[in-house]
PDB file of N, CA and C in Angstrom:
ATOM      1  N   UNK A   1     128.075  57.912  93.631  1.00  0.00           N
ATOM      2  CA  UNK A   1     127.193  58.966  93.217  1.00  0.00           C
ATOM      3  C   UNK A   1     126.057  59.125  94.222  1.00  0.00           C
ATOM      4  N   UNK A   2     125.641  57.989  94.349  1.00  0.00           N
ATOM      5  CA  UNK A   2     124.148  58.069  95.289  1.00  0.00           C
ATOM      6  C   UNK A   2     125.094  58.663  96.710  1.00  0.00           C
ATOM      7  N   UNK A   3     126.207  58.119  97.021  1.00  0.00           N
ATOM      8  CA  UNK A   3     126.866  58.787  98.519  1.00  0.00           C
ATOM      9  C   UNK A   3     126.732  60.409  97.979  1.00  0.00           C
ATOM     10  N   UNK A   4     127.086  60.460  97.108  1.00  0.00           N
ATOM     11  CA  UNK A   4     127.623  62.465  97.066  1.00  0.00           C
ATOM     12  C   UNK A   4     125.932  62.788  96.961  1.00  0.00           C
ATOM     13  N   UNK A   5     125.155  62.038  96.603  1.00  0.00           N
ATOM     14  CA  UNK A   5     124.079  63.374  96.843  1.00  0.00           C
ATOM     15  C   UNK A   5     123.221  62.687  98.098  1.00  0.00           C
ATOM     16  N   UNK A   6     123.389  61.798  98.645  1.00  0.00           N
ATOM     17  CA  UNK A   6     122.552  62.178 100.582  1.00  0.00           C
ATOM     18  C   UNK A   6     123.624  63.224 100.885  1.00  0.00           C
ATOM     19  N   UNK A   7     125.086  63.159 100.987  1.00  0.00           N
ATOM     20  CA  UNK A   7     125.515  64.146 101.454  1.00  0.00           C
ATOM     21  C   UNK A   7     124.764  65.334 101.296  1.00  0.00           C
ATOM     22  N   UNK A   8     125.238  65.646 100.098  1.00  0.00           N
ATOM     23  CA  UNK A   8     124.167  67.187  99.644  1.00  0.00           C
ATOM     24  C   UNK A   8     123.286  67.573 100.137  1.00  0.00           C
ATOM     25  N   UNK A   9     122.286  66.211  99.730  1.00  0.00           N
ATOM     26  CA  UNK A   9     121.007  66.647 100.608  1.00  0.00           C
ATOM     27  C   UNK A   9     121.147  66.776 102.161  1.00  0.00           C
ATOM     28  N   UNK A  10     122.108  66.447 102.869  1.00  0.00           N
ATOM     29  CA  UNK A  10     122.188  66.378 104.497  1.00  0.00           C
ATOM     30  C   UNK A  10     122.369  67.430 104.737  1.00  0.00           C
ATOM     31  N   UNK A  11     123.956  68.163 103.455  1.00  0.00           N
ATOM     32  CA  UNK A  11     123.962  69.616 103.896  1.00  0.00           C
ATOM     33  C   UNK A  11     122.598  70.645 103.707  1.00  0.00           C
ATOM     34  N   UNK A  12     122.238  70.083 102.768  1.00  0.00           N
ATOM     35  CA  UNK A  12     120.979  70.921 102.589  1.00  0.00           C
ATOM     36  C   UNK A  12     120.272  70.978 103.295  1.00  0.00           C
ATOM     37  N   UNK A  13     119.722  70.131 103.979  1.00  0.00           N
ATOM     38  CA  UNK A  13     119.268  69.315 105.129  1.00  0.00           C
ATOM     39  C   UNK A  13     118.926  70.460 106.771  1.00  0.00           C
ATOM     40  N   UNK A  14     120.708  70.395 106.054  1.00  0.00           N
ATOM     41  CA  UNK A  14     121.189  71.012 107.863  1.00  0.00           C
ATOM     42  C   UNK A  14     120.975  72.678 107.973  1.00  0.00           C
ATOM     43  N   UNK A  15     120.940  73.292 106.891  1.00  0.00           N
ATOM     44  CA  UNK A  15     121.448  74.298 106.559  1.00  0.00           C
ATOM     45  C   UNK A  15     120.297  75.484 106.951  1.00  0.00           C
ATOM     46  N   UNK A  16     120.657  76.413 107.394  1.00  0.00           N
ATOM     47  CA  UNK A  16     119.751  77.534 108.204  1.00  0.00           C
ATOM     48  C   UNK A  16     118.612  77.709 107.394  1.00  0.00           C
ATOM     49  N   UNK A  17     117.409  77.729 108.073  1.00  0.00           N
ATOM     50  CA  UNK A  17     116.268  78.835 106.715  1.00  0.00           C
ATOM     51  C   UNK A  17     116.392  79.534 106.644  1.00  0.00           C
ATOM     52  N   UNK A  18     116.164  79.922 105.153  1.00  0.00           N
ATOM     53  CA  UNK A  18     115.979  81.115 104.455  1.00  0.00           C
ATOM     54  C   UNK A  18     117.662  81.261 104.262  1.00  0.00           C
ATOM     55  N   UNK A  19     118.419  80.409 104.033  1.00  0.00           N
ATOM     56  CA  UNK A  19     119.764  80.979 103.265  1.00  0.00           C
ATOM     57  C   UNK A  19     120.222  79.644 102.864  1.00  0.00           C
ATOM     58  N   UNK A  20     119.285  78.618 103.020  1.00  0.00           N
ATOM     59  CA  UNK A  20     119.903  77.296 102.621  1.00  0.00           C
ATOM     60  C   UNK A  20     120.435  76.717 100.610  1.00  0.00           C
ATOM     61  N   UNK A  21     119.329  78.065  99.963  1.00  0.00           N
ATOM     62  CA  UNK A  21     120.043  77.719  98.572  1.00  0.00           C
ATOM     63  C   UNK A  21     121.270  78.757  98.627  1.00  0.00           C
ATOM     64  N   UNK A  22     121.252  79.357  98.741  1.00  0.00           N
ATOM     65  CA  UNK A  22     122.186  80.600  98.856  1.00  0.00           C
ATOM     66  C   UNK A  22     123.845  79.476  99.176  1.00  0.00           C
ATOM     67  N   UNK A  23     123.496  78.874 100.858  1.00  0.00           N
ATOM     68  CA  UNK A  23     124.957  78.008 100.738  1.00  0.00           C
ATOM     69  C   UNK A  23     124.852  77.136 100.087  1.00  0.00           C
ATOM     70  N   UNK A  24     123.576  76.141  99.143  1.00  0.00           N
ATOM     71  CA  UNK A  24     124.001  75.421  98.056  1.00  0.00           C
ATOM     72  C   UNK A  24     124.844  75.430  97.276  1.00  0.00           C
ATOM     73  N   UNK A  25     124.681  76.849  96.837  1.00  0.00           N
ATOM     74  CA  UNK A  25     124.997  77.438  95.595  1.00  0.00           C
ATOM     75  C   UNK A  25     126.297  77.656  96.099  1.00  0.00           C
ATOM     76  N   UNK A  26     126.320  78.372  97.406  1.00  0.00           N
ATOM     77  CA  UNK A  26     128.128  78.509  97.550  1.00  0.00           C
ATOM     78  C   UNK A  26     129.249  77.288  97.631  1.00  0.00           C
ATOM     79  N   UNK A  27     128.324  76.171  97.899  1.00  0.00           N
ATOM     80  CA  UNK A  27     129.107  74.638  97.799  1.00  0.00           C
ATOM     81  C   UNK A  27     129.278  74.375  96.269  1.00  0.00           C
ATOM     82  N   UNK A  28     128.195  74.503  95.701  1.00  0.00           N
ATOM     83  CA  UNK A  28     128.438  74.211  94.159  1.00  0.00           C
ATOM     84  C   UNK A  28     129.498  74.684  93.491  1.00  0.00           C
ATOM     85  N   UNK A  29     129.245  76.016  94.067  1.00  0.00           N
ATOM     86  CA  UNK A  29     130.392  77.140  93.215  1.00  0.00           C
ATOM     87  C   UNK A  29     132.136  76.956  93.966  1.00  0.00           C
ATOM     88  N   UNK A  30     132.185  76.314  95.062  1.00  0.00           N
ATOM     89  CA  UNK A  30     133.370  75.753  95.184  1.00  0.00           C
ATOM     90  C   UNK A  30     133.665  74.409  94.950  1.00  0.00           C
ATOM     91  N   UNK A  31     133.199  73.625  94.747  1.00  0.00           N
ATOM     92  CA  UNK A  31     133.202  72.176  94.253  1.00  0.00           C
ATOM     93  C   UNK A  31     133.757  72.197  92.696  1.00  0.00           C
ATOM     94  N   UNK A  32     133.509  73.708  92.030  1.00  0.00           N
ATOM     95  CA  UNK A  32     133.383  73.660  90.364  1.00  0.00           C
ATOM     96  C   UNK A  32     134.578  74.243  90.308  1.00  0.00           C
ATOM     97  N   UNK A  33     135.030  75.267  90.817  1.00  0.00           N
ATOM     98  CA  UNK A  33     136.364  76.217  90.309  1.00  0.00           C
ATOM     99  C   UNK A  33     137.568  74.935  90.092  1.00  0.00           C
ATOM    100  N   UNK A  34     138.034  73.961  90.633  1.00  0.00           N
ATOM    101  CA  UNK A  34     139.110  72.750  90.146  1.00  0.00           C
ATOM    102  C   UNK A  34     138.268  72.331  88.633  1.00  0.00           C
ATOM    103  N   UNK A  35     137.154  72.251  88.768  1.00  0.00           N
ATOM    104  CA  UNK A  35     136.992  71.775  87.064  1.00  0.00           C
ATOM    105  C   UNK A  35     136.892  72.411  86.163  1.00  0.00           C
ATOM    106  N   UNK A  36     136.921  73.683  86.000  1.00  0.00           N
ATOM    107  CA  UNK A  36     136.956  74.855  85.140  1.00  0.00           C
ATOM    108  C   UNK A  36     137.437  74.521  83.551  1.00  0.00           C
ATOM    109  N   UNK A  37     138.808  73.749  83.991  1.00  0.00           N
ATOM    110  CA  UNK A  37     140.057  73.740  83.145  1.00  0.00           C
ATOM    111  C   UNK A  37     139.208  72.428  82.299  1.00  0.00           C
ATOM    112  N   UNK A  38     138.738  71.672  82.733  1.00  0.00           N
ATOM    113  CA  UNK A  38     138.107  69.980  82.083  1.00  0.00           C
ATOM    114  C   UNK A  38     137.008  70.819  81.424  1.00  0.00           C
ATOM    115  N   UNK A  39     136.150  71.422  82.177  1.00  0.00           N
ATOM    116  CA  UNK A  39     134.485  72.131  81.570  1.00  0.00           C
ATOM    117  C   UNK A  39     134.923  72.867  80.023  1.00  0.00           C
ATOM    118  N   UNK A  40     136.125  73.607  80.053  1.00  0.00           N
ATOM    119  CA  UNK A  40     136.457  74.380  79.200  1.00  0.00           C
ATOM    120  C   UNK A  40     136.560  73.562  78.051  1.00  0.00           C
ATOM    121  N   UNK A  41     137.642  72.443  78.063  1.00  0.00           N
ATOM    122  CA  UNK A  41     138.101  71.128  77.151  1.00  0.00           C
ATOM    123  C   UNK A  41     136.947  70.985  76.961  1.00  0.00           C
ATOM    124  N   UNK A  42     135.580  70.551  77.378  1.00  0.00           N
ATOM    125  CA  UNK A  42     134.597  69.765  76.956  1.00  0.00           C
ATOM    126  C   UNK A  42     133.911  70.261  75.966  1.00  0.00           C
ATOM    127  N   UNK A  43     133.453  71.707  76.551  1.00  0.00           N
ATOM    128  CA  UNK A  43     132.357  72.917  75.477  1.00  0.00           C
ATOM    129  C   UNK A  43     133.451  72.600  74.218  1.00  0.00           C
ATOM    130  N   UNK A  44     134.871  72.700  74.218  1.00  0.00           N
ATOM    131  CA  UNK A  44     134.978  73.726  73.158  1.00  0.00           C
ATOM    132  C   UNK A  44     135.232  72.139  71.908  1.00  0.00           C
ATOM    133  N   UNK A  45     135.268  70.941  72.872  1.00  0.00           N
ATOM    134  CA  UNK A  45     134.796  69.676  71.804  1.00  0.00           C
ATOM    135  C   UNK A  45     133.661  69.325  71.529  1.00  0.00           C
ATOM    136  N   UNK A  46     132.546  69.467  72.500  1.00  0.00           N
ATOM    137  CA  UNK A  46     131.008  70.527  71.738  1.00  0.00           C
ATOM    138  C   UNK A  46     130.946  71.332  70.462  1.00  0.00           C
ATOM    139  N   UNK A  47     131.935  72.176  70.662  1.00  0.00           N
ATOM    140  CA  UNK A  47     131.624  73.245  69.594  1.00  0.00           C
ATOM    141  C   UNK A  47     132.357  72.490  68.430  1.00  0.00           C
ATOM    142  N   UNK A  48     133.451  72.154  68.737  1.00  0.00           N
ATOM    143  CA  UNK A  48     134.108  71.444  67.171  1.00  0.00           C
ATOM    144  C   UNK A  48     133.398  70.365  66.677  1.00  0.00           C
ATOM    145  N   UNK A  49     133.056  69.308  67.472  1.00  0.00           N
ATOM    146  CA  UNK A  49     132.325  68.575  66.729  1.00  0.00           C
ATOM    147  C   UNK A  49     130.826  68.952  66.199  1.00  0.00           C
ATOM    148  N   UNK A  50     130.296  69.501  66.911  1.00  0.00           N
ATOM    149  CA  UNK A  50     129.497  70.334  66.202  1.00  0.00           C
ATOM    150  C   UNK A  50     129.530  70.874  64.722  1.00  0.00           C
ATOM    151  N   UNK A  51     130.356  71.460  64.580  1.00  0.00           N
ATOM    152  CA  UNK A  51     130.799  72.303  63.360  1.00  0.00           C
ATOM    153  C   UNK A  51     131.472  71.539  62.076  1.00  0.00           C
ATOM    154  N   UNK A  52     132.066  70.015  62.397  1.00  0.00           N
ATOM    155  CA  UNK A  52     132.119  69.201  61.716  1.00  0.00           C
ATOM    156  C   UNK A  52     131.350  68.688  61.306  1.00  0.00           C
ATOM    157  N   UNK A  53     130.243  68.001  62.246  1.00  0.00           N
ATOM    158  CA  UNK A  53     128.554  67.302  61.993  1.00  0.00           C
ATOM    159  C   UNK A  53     128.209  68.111  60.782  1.00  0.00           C
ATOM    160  N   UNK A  54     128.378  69.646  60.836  1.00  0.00           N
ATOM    161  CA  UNK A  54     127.264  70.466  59.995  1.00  0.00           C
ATOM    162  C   UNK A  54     128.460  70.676  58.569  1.00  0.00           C
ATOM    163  N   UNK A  55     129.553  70.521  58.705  1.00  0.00           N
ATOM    164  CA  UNK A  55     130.586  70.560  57.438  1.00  0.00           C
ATOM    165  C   UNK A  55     130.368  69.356  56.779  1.00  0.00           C
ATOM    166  N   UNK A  56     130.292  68.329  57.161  1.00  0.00           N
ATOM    167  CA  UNK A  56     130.384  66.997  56.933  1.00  0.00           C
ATOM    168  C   UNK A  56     128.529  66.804  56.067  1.00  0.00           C
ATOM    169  N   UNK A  57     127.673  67.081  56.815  1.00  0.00           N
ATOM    170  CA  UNK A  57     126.226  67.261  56.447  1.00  0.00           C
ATOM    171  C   UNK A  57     126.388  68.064  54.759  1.00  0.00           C
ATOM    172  N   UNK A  58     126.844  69.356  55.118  1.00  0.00           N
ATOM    173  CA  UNK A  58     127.124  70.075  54.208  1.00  0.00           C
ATOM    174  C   UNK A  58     127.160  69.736  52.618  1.00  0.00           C
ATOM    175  N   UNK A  59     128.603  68.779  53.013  1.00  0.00           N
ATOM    176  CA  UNK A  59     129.684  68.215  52.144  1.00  0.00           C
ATOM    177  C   UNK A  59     128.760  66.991  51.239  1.00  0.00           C
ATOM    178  N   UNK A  60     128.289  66.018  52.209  1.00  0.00           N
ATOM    179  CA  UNK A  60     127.504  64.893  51.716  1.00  0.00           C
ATOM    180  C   UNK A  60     126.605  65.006  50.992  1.00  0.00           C
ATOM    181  N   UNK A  61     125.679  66.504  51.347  1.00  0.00           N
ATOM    182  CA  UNK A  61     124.145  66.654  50.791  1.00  0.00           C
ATOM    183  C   UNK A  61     124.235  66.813  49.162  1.00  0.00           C
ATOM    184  N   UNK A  62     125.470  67.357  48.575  1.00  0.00           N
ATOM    185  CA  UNK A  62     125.433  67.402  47.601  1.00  0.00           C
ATOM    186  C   UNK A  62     125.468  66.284  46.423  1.00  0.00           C
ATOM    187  N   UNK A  63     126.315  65.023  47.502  1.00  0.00           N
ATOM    188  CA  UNK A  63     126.719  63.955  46.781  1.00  0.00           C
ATOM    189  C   UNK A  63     125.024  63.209  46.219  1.00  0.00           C
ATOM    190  N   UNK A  64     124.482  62.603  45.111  1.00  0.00           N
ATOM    191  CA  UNK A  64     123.452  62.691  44.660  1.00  0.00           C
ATOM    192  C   UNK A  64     122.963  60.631  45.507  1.00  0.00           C
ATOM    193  N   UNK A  65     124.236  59.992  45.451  1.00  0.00           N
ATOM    194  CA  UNK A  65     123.768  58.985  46.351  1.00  0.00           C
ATOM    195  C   UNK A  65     123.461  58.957  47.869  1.00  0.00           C
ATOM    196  N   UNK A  66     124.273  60.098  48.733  1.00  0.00           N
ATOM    197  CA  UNK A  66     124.454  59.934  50.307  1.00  0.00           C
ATOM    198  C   UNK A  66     123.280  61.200  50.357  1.00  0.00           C
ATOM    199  N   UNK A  67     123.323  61.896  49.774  1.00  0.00           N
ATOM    200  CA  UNK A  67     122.422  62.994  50.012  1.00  0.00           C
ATOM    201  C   UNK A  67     120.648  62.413  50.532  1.00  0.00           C
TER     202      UNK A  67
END
């Protein structure tokens, strides 16, 4: 981890003024398109467990001991 970001920062480092976030951002944004498919899996087990937490909350609050 600590190797991948001196890199970064080296490219950053190196990188022309006045367009150096600009190619950040264009490294970022190609570094990310292979993980798309994992990012997607992750949110949408975010969102489900999410929605269980608050079913489950739901469900319990009524019970007069767990509540």
């Amino acid at each position: 981890m600590i190797e991948r970001m001196n890199e970064s920062w080296r490219l950053f480092a190196s990188g022309r003024a006045g367009i150096r976030f600009r190619e950040r951002y264009w490294l970022h944004q190609s570094r990310r398109k292979g993980r798309r498919v994992r990012f997607d899996l992750v949110w949408w087990s975010y969102v489900t467990g999410g929605f269980v937490l608050v079913a489950l909350s739901a469900l319990f609050g009524w019970l007069p001991v767990l509540g």
